[in-house]
Protein backbone atom coordinates (compact mmCIF):
# COMPACT_ATOMS: atom_id res chain seq x y z
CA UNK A 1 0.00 0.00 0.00
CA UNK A 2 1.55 3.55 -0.76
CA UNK A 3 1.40 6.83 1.16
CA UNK A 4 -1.85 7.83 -0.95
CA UNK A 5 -3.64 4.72 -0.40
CA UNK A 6 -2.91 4.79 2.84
CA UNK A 7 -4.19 8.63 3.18
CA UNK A 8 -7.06 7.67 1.64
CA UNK A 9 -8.35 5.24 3.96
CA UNK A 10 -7.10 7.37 7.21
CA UNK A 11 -9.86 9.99 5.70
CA UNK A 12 -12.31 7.79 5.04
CA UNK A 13 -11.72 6.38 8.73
CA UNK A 14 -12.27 10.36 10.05
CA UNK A 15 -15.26 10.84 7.77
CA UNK A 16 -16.68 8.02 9.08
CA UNK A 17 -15.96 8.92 12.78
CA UNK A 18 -17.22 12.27 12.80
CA UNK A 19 -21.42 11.52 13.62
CA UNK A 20 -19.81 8.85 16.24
CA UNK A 21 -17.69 11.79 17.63
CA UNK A 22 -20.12 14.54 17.69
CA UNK A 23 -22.72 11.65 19.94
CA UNK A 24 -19.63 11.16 22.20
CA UNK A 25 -19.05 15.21 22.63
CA UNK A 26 -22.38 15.73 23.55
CA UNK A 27 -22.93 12.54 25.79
CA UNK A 28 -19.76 14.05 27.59
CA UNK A 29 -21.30 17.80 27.37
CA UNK A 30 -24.36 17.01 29.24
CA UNK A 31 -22.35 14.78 31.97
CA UNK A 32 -19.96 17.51 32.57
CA UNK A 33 -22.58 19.51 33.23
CA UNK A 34 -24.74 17.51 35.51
CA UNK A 35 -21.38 16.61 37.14
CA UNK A 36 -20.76 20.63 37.59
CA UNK A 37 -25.04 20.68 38.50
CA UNK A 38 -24.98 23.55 36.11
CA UNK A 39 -28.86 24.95 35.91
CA UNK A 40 -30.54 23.30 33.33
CA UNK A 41 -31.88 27.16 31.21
CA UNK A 42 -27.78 27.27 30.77
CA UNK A 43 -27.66 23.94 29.43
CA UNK A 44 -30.66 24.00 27.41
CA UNK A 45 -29.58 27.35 25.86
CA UNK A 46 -26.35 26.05 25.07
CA UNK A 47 -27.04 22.88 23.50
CA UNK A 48 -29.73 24.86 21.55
CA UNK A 49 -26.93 27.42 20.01
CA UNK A 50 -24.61 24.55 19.54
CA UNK A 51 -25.88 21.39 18.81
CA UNK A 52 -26.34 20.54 15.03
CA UNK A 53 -30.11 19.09 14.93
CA UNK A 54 -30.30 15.72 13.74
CA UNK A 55 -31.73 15.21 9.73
CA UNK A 56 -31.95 12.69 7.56
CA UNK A 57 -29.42 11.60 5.42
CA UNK A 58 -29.38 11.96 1.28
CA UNK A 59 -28.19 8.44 0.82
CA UNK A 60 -27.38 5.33 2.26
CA UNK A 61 -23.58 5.38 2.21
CA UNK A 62 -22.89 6.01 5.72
CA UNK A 63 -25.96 4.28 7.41
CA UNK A 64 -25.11 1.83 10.20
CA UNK A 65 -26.28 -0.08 13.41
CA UNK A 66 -24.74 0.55 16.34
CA UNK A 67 -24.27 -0.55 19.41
CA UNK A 68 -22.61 -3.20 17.29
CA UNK A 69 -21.81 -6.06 18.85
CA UNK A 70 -24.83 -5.52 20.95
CA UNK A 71 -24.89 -7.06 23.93
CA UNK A 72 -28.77 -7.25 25.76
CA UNK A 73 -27.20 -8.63 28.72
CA UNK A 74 -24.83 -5.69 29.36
CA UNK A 75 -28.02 -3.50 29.88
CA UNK A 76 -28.26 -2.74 26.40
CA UNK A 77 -32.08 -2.08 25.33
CA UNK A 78 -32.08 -1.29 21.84
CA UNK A 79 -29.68 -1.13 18.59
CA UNK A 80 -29.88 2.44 16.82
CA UNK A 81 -29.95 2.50 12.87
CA UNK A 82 -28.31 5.76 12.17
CA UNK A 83 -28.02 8.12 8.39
CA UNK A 84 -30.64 6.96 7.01
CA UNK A 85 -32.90 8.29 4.58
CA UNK A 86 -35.93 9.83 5.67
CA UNK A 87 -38.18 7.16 3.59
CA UNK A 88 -36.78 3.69 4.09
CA UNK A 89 -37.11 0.30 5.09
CA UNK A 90 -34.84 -1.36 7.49
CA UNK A 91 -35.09 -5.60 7.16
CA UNK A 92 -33.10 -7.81 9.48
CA UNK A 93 -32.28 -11.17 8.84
CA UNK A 94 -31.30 -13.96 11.64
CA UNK A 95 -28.43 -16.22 11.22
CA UNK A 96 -30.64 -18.85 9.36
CA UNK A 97 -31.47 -16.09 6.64
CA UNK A 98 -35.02 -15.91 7.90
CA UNK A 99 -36.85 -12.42 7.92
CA UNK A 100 -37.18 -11.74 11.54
CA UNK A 101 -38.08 -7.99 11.53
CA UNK A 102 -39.24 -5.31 9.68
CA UNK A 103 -38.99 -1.72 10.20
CA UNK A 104 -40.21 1.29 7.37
CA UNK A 105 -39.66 4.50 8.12
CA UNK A 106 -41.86 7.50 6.74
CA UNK A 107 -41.10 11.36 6.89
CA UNK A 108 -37.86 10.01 9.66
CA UNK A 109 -35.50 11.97 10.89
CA UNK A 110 -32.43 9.66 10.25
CA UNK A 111 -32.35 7.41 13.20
CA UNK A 112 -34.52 4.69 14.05
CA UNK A 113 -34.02 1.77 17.26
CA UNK A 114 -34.95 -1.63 16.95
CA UNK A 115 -35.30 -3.25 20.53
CA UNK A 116 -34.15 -6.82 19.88
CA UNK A 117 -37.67 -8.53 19.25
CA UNK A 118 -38.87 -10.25 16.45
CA UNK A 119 -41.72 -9.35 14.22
CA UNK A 120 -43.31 -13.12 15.97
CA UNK A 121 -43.00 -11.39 19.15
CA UNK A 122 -40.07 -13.24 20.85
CA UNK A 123 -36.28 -11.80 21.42
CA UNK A 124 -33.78 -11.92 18.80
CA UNK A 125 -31.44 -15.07 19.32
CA UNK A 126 -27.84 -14.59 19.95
CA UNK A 127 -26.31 -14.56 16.54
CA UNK A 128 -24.93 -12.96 13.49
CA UNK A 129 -27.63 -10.66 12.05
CA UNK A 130 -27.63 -9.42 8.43
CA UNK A 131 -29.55 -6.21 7.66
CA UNK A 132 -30.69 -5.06 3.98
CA UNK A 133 -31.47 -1.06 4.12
CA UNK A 134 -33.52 0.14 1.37
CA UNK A 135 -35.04 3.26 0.18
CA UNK A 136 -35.74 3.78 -3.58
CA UNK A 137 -33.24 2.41 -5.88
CA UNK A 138 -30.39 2.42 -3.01
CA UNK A 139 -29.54 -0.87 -0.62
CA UNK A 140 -27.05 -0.87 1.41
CA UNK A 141 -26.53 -4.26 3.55
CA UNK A 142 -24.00 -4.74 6.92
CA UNK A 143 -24.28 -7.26 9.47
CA UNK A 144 -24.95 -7.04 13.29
CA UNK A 145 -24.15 -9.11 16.14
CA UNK A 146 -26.31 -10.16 18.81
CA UNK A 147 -25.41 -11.42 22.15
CA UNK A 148 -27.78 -12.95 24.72
């Protein structure tokens, strides 16, 4: 691999980081303030000049599940789908291929949850997961795990 290639990928890397890094600043914004038990008009003034509202994405190229693994024994309650298009439909698959849920999205905002059960009702198995994202013409497919 030369220096370019190599450049390449470290940008993609940061691009790709950035909505992950943005959640963490703001996760750590609003503990540092309840840790300093700031009044809450001076934090909700402050995350409303500086906080970049949440919208839906243009395409599918960056959408992805996270936490990923997920672990529902760790206290973990749902998986977040994240940069998605506002009209979509999210289909996970368990580690036998079947369908085992369904989500479609209308007029979103870019992030949807899934909390682990099945469209039949029961919890998701332990397992690899694939997931097929679709809105229009565009797919884009990854794979979640699931621990139990």
């Amino acid at each position: 691999m030369n220096n370019q290639d190599t450049r390449n990928n470290n940008q993609t890397l940061i691009n790709n980081q950035i909505p992950n890094m943005r959640i963490h600043s703001l996760i750590t914004l609003i503990i540092l303030l309840t840790l300093l038990n700031l009044s809450p008009a001076l934090t909700h003034d402050y995350l409303a000049q500086n906080v970049v509202p949440l919208t839906a994405a243009t395409d599918l190229a960056s959408a992805y599940a996270y936490p990923n693994p997920a672990n529902f024994n760790a206290g973990i309650t749902c998986v977040t789908f994240t940069n998605l298009s506002a009209n979509c439909t999210i289909r996970i698959f368990n580690p036998r291929g079947e369908l085992a849920k369904t989500i479609s999205i209308t007029g979103g905002s870019g992030e949807t949850t899934w909390n682990g059960v099945t469209d039949f009702g029961g919890n998701a198995a332990a397992g690899v997961y694939l997931y097929l994202i679709e809105s229009g013409s565009e797919k884009k497919t990854g794979k979640l795990i699931i621990l139990r």
